[in-house]
Protein backbone atom coordinates (compact mmCIF):
# COMPACT_ATOMS: atom_id res chain seq x y z
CA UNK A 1 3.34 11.03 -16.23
CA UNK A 2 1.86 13.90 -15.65
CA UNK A 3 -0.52 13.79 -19.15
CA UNK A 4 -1.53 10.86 -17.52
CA UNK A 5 -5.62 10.52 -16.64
CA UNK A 6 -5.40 10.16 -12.54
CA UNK A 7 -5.84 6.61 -11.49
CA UNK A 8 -3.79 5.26 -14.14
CA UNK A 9 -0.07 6.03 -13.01
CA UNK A 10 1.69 2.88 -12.76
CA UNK A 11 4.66 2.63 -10.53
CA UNK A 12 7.64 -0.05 -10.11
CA UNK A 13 8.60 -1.63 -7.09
CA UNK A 14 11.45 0.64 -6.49
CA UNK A 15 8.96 3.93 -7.08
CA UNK A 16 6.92 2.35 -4.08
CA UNK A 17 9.48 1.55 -1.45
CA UNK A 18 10.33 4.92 -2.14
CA UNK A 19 6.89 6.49 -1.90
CA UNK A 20 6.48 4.53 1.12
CA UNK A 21 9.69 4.89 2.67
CA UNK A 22 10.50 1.24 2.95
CA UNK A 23 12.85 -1.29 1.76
CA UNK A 24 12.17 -2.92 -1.25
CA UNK A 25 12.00 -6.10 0.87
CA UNK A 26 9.03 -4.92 2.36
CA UNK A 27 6.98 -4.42 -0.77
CA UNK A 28 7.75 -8.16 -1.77
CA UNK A 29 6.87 -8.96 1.52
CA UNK A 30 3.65 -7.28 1.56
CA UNK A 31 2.93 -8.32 -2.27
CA UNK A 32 4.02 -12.28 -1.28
CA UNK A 33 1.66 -12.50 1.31
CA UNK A 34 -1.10 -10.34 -0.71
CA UNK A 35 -1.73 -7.09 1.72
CA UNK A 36 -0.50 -4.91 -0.85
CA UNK A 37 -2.56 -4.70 -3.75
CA UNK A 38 0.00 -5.01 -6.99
CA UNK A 39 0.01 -7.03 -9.96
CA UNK A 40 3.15 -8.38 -12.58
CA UNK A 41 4.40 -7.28 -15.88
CA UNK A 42 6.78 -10.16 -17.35
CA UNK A 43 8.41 -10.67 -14.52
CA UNK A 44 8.25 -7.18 -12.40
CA UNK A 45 6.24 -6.17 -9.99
CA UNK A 46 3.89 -3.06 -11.20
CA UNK A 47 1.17 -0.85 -8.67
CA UNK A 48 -1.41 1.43 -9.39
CA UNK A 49 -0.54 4.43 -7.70
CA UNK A 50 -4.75 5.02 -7.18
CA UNK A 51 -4.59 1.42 -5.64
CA UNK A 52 -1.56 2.30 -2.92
CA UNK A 53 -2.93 4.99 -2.25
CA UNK A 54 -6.34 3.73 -0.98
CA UNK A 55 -4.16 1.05 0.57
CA UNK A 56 -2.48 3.53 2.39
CA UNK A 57 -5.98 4.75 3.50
CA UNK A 58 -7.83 1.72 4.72
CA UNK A 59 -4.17 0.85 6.56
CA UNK A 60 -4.47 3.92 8.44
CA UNK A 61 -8.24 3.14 9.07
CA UNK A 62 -7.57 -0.21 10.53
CA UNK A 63 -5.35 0.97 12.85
CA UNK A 64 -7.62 3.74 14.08
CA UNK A 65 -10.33 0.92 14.58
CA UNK A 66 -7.69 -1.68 16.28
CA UNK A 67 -6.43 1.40 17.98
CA UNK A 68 -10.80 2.34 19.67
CA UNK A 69 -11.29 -1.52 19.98
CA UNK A 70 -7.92 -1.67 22.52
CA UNK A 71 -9.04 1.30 24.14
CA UNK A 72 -12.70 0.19 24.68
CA UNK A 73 -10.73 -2.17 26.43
CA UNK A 74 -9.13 0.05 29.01
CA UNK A 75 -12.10 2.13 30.01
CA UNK A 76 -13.85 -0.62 32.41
């Protein structure tokens, strides 16, 4: 992988749950119900690693932003 131009490493679902640190019924949660950007080879699930990885980012962005709107909340 690593002769690999960046944005094109391709991980399997088992490489992600890994990365992420979840069960592998999580990913095909998250694919099934399309919040996790991924797409199929045959039969198997395959990610960009550039794609989870701006995933990753706007997840941690949205919860910043749900995180300011709740305490917007609490100020009055």
């Amino acid at each position: 992988m690593p002769d690999e131009p960046l944005g094109t490493v391709i991980l399997t679902l088992k490489e992600v749950s890994a990365y992420l640190k979840v069960t592998e019924r999580t990913i095909y949660r998250l694919v099934a119900g399309k919040k996790m950007p991924a797409f199929k080879v045959g039969g198997s699930w395959r990610f960009k690693k550039a794609d989870i990885d701006q995933w990753i980012r706007s997840q941690s962005e949205n919860a910043a932003a749900a995180e300011g709107s709740a305490n917007l909340g609490e100020s009055k």
